[in-house]
C-alpha atoms as a PDB file:
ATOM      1  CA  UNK A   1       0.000   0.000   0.000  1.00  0.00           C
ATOM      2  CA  UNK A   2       0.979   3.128  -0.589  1.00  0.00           C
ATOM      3  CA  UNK A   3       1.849   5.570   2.314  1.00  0.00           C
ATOM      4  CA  UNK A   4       1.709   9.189   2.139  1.00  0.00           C
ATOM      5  CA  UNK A   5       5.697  10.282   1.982  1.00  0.00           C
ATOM      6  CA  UNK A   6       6.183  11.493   5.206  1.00  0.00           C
ATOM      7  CA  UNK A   7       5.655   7.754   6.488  1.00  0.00           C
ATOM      8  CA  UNK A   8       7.318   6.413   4.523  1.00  0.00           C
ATOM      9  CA  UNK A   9      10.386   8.425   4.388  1.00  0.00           C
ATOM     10  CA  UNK A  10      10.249   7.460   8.039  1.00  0.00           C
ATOM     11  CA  UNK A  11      10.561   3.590   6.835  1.00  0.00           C
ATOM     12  CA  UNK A  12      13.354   4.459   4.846  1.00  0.00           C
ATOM     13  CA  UNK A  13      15.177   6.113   8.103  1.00  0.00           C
ATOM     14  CA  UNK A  14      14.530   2.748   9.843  1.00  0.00           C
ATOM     15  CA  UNK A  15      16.034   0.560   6.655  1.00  0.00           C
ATOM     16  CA  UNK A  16      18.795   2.866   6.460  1.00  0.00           C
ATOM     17  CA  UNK A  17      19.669   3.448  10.487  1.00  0.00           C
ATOM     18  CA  UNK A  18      19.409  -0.306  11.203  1.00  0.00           C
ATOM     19  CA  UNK A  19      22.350  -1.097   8.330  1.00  0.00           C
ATOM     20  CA  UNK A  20      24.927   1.016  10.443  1.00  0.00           C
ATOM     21  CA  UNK A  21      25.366  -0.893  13.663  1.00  0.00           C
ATOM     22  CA  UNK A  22      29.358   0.232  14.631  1.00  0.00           C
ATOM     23  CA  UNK A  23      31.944   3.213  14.057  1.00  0.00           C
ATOM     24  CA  UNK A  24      35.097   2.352  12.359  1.00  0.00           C
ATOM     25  CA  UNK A  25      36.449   1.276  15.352  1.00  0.00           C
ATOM     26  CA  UNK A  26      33.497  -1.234  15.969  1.00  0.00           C
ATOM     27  CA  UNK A  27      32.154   0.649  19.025  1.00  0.00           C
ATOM     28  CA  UNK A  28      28.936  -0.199  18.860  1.00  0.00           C
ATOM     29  CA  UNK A  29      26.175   2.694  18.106  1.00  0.00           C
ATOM     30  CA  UNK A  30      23.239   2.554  19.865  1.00  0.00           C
ATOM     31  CA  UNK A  31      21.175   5.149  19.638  1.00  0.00           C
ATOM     32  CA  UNK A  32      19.749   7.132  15.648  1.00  0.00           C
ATOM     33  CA  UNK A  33      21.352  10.164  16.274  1.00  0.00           C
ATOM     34  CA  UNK A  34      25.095   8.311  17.257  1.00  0.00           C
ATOM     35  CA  UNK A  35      24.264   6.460  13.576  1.00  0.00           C
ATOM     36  CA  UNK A  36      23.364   9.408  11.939  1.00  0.00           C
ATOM     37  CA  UNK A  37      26.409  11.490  13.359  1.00  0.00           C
ATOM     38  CA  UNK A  38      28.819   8.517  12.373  1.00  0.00           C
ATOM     39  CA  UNK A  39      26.979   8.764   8.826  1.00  0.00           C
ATOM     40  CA  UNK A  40      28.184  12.371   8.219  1.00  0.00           C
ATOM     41  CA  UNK A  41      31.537  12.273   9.690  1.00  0.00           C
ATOM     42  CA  UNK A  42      31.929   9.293   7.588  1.00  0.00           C
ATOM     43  CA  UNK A  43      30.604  11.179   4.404  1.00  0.00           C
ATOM     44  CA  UNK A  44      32.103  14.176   4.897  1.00  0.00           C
ATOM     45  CA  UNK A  45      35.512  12.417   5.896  1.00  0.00           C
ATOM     46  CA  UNK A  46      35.347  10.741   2.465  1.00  0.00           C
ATOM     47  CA  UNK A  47      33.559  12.908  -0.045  1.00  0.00           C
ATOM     48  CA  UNK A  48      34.263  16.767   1.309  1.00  0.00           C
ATOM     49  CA  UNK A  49      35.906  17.182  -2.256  1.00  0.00           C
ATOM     50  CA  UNK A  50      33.323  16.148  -4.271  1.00  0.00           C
ATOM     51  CA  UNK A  51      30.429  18.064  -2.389  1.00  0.00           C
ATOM     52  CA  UNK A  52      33.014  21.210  -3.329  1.00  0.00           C
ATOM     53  CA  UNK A  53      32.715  20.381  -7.238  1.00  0.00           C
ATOM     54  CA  UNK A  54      29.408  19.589  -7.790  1.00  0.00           C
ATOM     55  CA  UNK A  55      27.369  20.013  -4.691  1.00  0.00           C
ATOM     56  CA  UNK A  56      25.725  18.179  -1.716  1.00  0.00           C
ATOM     57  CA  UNK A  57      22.961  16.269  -3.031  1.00  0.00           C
ATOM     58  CA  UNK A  58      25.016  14.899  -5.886  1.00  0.00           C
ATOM     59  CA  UNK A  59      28.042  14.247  -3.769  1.00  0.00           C
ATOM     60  CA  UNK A  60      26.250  11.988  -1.559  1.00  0.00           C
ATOM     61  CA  UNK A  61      24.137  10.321  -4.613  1.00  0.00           C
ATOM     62  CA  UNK A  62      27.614   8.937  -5.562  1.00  0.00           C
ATOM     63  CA  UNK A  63      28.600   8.362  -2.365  1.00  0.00           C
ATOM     64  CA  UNK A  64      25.779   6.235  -1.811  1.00  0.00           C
ATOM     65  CA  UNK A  65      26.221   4.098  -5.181  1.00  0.00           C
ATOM     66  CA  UNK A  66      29.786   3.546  -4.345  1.00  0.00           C
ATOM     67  CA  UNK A  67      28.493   1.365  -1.823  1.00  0.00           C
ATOM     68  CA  UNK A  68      29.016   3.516   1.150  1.00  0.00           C
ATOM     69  CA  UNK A  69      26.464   1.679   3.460  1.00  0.00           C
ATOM     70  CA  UNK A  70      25.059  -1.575   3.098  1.00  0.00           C
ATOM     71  CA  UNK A  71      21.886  -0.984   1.438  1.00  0.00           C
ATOM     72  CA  UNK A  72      19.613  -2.378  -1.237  1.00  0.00           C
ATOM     73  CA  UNK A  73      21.764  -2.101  -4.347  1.00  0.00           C
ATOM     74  CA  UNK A  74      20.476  -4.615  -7.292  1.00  0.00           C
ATOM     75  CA  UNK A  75      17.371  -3.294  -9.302  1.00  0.00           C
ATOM     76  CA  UNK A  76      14.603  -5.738  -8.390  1.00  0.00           C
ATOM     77  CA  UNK A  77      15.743  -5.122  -4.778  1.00  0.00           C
ATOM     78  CA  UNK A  78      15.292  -2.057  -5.292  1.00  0.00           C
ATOM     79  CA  UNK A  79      11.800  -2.099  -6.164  1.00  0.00           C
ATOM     80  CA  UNK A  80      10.325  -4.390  -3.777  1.00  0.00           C
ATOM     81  CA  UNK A  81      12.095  -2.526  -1.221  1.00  0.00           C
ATOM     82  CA  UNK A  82       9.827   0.900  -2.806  1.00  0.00           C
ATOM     83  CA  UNK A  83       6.847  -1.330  -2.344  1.00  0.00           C
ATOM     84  CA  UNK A  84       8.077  -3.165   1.144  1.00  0.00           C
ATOM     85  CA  UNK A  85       8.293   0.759   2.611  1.00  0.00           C
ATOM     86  CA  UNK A  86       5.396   1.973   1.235  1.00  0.00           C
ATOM     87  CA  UNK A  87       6.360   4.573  -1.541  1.00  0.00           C
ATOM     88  CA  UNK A  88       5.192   2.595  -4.498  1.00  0.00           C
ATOM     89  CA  UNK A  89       1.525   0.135  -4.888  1.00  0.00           C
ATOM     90  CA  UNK A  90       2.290  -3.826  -5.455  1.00  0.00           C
ATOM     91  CA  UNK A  91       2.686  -4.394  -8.970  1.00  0.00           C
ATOM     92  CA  UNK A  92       4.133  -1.480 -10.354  1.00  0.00           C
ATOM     93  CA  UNK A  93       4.044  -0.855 -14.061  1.00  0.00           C
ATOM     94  CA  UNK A  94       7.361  -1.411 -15.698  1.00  0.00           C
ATOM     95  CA  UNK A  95       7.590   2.646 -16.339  1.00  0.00           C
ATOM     96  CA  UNK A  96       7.367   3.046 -12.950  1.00  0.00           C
ATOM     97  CA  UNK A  97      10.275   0.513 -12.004  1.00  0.00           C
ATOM     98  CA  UNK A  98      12.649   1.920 -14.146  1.00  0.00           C
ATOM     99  CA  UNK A  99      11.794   5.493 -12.702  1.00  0.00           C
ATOM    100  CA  UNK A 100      12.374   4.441  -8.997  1.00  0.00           C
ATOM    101  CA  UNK A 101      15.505   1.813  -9.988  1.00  0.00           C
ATOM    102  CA  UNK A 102      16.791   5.675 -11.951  1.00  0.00           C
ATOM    103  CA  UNK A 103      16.097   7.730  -9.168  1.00  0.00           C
ATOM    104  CA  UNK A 104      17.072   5.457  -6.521  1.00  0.00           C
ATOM    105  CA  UNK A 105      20.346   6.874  -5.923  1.00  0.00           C
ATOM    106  CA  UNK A 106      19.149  10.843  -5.508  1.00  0.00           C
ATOM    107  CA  UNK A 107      16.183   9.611  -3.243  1.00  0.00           C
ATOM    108  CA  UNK A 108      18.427   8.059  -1.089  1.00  0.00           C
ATOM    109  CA  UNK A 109      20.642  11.127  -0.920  1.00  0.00           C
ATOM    110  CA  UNK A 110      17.977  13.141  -0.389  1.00  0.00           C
ATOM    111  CA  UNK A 111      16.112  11.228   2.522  1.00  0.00           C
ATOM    112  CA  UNK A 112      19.804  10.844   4.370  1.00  0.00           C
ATOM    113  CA  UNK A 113      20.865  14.643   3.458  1.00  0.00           C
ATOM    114  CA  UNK A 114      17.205  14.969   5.975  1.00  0.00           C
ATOM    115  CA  UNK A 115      18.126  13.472   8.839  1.00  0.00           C
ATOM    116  CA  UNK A 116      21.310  16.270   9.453  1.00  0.00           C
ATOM    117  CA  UNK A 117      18.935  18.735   9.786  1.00  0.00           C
ATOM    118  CA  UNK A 118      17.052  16.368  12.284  1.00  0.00           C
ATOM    119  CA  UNK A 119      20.199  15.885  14.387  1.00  0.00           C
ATOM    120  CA  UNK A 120      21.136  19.774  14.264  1.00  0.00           C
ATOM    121  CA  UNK A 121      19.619  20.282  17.797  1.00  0.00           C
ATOM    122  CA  UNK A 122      20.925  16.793  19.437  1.00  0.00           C
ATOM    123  CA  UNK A 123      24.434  17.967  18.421  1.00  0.00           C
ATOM    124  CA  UNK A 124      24.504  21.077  19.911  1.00  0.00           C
ATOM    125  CA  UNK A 125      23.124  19.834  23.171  1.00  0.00           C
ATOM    126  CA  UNK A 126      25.740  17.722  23.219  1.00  0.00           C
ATOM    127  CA  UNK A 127      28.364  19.780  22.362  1.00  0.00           C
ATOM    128  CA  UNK A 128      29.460  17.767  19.602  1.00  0.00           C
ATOM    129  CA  UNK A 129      29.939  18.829  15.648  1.00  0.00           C
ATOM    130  CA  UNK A 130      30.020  16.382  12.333  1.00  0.00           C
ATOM    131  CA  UNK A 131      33.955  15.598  12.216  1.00  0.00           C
ATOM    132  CA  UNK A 132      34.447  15.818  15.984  1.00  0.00           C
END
């Protein structure tokens, strides 16, 4: 069924939160905004380059499709995951599975580049910045 997209962008957060379970140093991560912290630091850490020659979004679209984190990757996956979180109907026309397998990338980006706004506040409490 399809959900209206702020569910189901918050099914998407779950997919992609659950897939990072330790930092680099396998200290476990417990809590979404520790994940999404380590998610940045990580991005920024590797692509900070790239977002300076052709911007944010696109920087972490290839980010992403380099295989970054461990998430849905091959094509059909891709669109029963659409339909397992809600953002596409059961059955999809074939025009419609070749528009979310195209896009799948950018959405991604764009649902992740969403949660650093989320984690803005949590950071500052904390006294903690991306890269720290």
């Amino acid at each position: 069924m399809k959900l209206h997209n702020t569910e189901y962008k918050k099914n998407y957060k779950k997919y992609i939160l659950d897939t990072i379970e330790t930092d680099n140093n396998d200290k476990p991560l417990k809590t979404d905004q520790e994940k999404i912290k380590y998610l940045f630091d990580r991005f920024y850490s590797e692509y900070s380059w790239e977002i300076n020659r052709v911007g944010k979004h696109k920087a972490m679209s290839d980010w992403l499709s380099g295989l970054a984190l461990d998430i849905t990757y091959w094509n059909d996956n891709i669109v029963k995951l659409a339909i397992k979180m809600g953002s596409i109907e059961e059955n999809p026309s074939e025009k419609l599975q070749a528009r979310v397998i195209d896009n799948y990338w950018s959405f991604m980006a764009n649902v992740i580049l969403g949660f650093e706004d989320e984690i803005k506040d949590w950071l500052l409490k904390h006294n903690k910045f991306i890269g720290q």
